[in-house]
PDB file of N, CA and C in Angstrom:
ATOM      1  N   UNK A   1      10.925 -25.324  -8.447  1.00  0.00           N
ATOM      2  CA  UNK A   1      11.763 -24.144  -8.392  1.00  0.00           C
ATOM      3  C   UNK A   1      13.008 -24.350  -9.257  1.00  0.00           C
ATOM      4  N   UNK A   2      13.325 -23.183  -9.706  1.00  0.00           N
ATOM      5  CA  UNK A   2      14.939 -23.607 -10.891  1.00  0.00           C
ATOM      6  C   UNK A   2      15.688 -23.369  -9.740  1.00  0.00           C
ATOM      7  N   UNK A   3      15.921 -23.151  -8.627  1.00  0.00           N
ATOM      8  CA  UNK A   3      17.061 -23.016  -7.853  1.00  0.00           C
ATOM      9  C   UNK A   3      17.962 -21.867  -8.287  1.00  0.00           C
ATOM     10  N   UNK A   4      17.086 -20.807  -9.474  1.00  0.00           N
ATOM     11  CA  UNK A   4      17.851 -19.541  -9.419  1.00  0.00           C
ATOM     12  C   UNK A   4      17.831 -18.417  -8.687  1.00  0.00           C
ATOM     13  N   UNK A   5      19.009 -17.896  -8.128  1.00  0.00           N
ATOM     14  CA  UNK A   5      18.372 -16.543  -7.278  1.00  0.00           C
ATOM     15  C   UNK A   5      19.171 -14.944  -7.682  1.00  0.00           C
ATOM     16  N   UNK A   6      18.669 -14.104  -7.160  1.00  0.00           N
ATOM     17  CA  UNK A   6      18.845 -12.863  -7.816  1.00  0.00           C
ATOM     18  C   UNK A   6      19.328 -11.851  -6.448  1.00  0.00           C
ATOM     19  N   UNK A   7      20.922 -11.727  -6.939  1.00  0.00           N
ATOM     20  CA  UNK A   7      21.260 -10.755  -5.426  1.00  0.00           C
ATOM     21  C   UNK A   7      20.506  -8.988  -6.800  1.00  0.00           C
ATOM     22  N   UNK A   8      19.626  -8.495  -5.312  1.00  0.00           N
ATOM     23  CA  UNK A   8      19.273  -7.142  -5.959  1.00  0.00           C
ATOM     24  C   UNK A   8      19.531  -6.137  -4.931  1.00  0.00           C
ATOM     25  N   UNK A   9      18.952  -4.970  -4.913  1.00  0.00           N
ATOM     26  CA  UNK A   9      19.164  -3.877  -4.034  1.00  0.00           C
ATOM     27  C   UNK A   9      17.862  -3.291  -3.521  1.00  0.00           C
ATOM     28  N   UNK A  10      17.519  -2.777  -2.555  1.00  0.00           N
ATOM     29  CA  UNK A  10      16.290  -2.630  -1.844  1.00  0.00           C
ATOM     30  C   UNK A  10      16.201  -1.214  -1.081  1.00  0.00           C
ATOM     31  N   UNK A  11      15.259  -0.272  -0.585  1.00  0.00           N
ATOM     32  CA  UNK A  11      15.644   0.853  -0.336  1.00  0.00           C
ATOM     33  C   UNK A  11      14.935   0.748   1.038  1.00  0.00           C
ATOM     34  N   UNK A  12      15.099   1.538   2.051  1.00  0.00           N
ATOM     35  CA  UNK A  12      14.549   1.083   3.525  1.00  0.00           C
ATOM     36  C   UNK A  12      13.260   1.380   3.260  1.00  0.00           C
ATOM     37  N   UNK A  13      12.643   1.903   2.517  1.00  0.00           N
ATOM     38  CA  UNK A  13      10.960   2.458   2.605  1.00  0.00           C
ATOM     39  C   UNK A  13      10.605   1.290   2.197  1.00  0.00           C
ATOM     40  N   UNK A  14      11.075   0.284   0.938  1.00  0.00           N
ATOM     41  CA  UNK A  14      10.399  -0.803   0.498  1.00  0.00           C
ATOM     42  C   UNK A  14      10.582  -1.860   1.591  1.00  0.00           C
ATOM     43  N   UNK A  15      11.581  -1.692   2.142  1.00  0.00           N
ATOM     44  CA  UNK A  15      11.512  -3.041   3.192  1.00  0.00           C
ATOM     45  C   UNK A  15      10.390  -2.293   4.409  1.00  0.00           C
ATOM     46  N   UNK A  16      10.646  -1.548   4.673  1.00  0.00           N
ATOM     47  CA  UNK A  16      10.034  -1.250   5.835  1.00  0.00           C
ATOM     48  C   UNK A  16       8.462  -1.468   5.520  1.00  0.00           C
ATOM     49  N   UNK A  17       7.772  -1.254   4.302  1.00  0.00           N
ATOM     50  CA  UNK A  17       6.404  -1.348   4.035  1.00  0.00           C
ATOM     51  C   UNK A  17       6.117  -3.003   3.729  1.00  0.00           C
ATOM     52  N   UNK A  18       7.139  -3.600   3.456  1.00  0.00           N
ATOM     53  CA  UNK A  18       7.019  -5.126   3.463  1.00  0.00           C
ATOM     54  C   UNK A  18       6.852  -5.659   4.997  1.00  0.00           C
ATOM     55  N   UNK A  19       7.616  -5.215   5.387  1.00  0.00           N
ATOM     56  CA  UNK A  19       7.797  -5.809   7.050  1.00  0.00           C
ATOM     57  C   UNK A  19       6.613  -5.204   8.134  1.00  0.00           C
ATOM     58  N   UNK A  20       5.661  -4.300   7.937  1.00  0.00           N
ATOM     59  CA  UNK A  20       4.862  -3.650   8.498  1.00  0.00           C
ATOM     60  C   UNK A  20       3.215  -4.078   7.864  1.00  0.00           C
ATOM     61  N   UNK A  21       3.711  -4.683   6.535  1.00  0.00           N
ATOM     62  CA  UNK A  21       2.490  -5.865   6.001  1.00  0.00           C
ATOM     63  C   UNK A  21       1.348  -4.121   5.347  1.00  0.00           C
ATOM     64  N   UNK A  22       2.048  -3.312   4.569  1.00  0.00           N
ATOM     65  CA  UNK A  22       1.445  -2.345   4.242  1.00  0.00           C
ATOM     66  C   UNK A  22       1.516  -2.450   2.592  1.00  0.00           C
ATOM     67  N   UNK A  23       2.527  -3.679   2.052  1.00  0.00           N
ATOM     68  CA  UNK A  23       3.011  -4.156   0.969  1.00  0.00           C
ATOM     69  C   UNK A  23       3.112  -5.275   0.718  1.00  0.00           C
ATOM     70  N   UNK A  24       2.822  -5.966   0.029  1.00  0.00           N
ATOM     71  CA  UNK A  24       3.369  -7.466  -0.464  1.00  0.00           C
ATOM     72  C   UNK A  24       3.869  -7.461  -1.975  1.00  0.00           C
ATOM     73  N   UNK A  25       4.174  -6.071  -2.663  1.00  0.00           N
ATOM     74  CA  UNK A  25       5.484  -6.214  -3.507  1.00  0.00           C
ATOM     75  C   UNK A  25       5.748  -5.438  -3.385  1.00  0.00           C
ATOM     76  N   UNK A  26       7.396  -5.630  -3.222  1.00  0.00           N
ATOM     77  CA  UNK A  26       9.274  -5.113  -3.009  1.00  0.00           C
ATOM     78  C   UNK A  26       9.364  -4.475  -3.805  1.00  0.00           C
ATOM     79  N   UNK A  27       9.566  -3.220  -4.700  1.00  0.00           N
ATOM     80  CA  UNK A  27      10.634  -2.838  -5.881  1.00  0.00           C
ATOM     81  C   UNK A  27      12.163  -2.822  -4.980  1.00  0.00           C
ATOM     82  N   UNK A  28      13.001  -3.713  -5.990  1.00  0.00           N
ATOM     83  CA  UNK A  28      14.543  -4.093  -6.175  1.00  0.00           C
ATOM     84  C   UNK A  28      14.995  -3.550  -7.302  1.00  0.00           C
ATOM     85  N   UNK A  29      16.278  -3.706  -7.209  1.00  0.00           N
ATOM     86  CA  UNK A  29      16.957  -3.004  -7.886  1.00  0.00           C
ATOM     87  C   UNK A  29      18.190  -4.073  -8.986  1.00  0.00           C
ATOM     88  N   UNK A  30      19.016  -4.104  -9.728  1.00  0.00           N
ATOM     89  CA  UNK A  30      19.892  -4.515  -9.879  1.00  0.00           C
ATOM     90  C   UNK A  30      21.232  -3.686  -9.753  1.00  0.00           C
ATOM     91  N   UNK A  31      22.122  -4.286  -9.712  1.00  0.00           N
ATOM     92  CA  UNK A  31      23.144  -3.186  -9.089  1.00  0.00           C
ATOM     93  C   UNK A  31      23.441  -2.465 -10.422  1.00  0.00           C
ATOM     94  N   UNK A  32      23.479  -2.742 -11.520  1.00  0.00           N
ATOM     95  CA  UNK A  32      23.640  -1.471 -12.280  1.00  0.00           C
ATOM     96  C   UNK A  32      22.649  -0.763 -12.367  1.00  0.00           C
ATOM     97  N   UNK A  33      21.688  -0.776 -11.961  1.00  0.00           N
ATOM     98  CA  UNK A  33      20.592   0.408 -12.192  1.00  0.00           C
ATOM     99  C   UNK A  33      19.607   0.559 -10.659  1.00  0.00           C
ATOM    100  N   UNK A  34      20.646   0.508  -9.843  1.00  0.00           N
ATOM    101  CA  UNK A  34      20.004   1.214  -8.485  1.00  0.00           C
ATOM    102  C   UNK A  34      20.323   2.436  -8.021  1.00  0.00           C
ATOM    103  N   UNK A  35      19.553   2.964  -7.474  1.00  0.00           N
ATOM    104  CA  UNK A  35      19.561   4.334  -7.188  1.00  0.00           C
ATOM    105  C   UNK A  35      20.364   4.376  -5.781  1.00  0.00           C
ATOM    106  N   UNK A  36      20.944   5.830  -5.758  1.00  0.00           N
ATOM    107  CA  UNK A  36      22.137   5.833  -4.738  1.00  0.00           C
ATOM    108  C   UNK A  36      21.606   5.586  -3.080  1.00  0.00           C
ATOM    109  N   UNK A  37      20.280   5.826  -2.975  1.00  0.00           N
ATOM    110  CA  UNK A  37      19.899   4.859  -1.734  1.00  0.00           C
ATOM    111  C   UNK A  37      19.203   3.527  -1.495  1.00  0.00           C
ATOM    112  N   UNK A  38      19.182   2.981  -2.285  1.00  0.00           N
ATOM    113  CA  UNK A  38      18.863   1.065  -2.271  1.00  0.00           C
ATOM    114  C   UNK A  38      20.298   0.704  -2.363  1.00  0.00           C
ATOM    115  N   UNK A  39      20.823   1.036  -1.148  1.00  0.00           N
ATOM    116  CA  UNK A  39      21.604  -0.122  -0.743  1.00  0.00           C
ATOM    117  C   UNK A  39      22.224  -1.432   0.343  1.00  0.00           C
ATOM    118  N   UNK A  40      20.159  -1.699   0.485  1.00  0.00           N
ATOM    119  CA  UNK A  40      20.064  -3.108   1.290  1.00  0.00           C
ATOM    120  C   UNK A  40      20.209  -4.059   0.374  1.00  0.00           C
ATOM    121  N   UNK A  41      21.438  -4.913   0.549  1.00  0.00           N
ATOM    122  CA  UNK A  41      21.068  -6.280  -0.691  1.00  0.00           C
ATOM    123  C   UNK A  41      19.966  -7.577   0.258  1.00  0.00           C
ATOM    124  N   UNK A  42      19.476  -7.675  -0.998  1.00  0.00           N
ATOM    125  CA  UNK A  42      18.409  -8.549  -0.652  1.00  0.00           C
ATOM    126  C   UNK A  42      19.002 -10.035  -1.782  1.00  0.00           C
ATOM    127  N   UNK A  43      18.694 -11.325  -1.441  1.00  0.00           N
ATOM    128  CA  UNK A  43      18.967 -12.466  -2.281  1.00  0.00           C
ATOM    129  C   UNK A  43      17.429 -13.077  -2.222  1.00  0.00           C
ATOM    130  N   UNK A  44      16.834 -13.138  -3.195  1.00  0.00           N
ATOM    131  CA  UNK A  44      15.179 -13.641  -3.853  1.00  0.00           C
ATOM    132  C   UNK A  44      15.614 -14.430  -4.647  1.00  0.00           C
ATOM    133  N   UNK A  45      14.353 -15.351  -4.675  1.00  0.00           N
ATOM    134  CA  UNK A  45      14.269 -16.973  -5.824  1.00  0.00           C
ATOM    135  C   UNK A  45      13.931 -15.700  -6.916  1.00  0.00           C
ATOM    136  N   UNK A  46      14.344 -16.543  -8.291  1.00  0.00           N
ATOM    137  CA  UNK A  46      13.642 -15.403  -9.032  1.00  0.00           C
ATOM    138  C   UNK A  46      11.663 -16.081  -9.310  1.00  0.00           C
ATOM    139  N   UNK A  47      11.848 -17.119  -8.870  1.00  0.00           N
ATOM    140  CA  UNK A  47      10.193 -17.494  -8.473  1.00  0.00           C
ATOM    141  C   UNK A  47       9.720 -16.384  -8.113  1.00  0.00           C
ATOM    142  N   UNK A  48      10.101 -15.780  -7.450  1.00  0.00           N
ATOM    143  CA  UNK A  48       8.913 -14.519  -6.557  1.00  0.00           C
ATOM    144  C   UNK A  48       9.354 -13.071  -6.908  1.00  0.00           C
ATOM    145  N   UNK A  49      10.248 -13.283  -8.671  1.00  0.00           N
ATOM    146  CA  UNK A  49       9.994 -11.626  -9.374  1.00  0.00           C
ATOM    147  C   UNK A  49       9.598 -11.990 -10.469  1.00  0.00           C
ATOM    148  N   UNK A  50       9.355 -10.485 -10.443  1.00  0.00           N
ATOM    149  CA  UNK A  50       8.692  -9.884 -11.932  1.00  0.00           C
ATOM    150  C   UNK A  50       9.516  -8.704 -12.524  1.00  0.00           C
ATOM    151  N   UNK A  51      10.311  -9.010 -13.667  1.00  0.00           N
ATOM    152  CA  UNK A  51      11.648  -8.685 -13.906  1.00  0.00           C
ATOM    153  C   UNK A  51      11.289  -7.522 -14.691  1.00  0.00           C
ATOM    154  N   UNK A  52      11.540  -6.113 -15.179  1.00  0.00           N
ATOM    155  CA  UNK A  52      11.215  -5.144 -15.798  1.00  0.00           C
ATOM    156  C   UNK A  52      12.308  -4.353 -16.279  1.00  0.00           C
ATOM    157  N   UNK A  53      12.362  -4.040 -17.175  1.00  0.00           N
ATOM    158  CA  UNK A  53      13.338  -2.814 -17.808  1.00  0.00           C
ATOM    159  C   UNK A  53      14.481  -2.215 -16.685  1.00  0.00           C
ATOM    160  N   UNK A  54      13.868  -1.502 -15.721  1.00  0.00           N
ATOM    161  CA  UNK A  54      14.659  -0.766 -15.065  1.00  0.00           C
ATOM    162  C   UNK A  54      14.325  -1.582 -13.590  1.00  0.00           C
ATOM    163  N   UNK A  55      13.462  -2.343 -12.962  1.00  0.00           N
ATOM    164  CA  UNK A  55      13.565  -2.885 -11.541  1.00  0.00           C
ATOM    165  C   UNK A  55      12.901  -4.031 -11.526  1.00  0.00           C
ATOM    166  N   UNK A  56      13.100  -4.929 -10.462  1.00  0.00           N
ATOM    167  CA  UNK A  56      12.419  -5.962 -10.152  1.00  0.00           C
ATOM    168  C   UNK A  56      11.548  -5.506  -9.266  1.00  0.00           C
ATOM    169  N   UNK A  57      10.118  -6.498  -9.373  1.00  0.00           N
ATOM    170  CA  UNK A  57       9.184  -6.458  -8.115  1.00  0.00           C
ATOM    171  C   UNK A  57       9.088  -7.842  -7.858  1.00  0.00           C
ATOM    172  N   UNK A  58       9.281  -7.898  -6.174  1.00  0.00           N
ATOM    173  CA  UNK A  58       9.695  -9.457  -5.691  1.00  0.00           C
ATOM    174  C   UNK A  58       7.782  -9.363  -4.980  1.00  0.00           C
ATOM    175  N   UNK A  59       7.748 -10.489  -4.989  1.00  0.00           N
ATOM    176  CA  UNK A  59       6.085 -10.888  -4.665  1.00  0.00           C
ATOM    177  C   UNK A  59       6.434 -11.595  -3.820  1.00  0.00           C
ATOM    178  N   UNK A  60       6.231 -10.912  -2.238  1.00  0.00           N
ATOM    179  CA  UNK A  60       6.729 -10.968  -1.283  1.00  0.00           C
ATOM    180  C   UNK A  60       5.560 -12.656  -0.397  1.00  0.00           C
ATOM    181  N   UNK A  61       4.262 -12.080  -0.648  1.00  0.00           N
ATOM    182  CA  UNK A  61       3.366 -13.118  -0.453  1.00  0.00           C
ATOM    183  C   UNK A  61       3.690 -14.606  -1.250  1.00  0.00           C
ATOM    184  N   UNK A  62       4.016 -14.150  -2.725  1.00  0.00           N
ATOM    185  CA  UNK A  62       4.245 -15.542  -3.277  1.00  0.00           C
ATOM    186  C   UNK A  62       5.758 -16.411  -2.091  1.00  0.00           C
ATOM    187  N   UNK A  63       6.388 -15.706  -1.689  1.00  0.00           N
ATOM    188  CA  UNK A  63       7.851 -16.151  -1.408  1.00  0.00           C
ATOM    189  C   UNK A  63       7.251 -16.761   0.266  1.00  0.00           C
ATOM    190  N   UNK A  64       6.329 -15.997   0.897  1.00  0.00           N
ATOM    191  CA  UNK A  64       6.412 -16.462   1.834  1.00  0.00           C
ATOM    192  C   UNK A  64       5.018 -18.136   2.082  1.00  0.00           C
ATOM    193  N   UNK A  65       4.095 -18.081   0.648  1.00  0.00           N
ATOM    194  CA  UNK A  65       3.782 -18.988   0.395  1.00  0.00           C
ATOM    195  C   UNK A  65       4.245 -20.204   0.244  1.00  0.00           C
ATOM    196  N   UNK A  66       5.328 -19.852  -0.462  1.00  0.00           N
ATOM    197  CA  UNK A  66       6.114 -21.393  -1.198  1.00  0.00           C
ATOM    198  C   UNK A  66       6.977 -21.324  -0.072  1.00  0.00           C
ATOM    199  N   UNK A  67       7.728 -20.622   1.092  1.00  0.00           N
ATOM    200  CA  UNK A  67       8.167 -21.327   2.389  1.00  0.00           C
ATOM    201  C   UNK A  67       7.802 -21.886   2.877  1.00  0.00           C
ATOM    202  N   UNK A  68       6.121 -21.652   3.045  1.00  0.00           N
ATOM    203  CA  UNK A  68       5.543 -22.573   4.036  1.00  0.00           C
ATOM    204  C   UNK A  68       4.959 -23.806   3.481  1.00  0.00           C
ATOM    205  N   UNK A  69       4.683 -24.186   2.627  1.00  0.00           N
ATOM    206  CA  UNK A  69       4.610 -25.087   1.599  1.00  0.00           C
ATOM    207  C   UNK A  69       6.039 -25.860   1.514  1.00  0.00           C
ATOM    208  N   UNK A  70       7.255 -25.203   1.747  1.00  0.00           N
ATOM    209  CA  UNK A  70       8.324 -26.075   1.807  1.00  0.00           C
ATOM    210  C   UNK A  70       8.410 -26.589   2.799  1.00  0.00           C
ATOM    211  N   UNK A  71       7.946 -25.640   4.193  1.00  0.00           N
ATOM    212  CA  UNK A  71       7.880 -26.200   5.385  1.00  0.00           C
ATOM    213  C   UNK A  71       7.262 -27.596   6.112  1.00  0.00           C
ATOM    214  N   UNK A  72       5.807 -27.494   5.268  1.00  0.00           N
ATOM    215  CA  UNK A  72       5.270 -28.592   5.640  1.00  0.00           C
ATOM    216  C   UNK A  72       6.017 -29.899   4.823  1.00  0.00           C
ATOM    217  N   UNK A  73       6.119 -29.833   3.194  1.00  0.00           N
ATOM    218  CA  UNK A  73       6.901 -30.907   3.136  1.00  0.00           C
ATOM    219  C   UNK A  73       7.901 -31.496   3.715  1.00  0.00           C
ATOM    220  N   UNK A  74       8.582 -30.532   4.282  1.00  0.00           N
ATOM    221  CA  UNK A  74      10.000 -30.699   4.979  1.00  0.00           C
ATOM    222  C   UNK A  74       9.559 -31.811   6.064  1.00  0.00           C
ATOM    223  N   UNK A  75       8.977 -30.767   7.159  1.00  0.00           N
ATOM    224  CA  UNK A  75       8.207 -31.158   8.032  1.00  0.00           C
ATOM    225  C   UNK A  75       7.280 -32.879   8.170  1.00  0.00           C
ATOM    226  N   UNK A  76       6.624 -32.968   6.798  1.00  0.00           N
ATOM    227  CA  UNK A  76       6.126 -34.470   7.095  1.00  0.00           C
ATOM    228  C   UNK A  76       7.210 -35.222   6.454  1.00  0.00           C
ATOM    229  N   UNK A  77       8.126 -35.272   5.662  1.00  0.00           N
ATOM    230  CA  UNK A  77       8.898 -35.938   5.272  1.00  0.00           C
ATOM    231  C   UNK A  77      10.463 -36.273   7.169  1.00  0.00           C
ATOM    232  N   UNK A  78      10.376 -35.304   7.575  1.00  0.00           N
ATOM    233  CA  UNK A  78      10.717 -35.719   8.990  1.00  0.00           C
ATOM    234  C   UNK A  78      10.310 -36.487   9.552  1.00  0.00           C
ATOM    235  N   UNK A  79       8.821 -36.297  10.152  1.00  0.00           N
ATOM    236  CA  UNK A  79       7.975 -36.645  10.598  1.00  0.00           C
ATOM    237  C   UNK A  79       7.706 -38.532  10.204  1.00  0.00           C
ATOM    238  N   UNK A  80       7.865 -38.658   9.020  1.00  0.00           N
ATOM    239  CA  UNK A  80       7.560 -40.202   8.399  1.00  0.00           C
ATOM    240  C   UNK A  80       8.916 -40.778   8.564  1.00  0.00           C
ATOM    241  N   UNK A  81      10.037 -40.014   8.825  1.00  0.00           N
ATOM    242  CA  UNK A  81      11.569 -40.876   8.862  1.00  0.00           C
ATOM    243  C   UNK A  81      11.509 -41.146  10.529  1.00  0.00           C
ATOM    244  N   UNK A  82      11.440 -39.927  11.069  1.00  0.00           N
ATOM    245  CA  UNK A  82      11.362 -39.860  12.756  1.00  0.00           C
ATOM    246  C   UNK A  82      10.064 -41.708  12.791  1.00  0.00           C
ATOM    247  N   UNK A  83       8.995 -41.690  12.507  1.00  0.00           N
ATOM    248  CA  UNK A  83       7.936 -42.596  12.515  1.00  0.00           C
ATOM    249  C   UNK A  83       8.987 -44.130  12.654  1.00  0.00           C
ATOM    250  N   UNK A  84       9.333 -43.840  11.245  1.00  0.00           N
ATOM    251  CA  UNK A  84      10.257 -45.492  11.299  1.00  0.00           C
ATOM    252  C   UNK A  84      11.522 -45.564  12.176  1.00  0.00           C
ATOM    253  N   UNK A  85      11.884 -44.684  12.705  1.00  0.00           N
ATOM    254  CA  UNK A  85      13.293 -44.595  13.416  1.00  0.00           C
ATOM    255  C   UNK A  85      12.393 -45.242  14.640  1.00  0.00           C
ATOM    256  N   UNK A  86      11.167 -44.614  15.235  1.00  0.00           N
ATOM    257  CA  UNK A  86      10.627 -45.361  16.194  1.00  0.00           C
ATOM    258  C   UNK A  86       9.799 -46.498  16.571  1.00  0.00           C
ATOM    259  N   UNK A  87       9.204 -46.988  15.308  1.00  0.00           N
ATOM    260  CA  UNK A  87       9.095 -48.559  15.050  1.00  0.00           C
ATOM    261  C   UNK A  87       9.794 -49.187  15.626  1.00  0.00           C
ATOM    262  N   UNK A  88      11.033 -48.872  14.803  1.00  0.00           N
ATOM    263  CA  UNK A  88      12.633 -49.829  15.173  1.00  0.00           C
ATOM    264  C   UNK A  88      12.883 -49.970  16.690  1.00  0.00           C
ATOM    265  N   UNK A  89      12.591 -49.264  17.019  1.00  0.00           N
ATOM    266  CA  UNK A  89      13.497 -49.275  18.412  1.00  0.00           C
ATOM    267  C   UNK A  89      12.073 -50.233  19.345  1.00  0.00           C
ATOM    268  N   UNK A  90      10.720 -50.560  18.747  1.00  0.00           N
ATOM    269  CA  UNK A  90      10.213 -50.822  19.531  1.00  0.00           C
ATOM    270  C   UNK A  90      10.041 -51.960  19.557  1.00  0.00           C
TER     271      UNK A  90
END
């Protein structure tokens, strides 16, 4: 990941069809070229857009892929420190 992210603007129909799983891509906005009702800010990796002339589309599946993929690394890299913390003590 470049660790870049993108504050954009979002309109309640696009979130609401994301969150109801009727969508898995967002159209966003940037603040100079959002329309006078997208104004949920949303903050996205730009990993999970697809950048266009006038809007972004965030690829809502890709974003929640690479969470859980961060998760598990996270997760066994715990998991193997927690391991030796309890060696030790035994």
């Amino acid at each position: 990941m470049t660790g870049i992210i993108l504050k954009l603007f979002a309109t309640w129909t696009e979130l609401q069809a994301v969150k109801d799983g009727t969508s898995t891509m967002m159209i966003a906005y940037t603040a100079d070229k959002k329309p006078k009702e997208a104004f949920y800010e949303i903050i996205v990796a730009l990993e999970g857009c697809e950048v266009t002339d006038k809007e972004v589309r965030v690829n809502v599946s890709m974003i929640k892929r690479d969470a859980n993929e961060l998760g598990e690394m996270v997760g066994k890299a715990i998991g193997a420190e927690l391991e030796k913390v309890f060696k030790q003590l035994e």
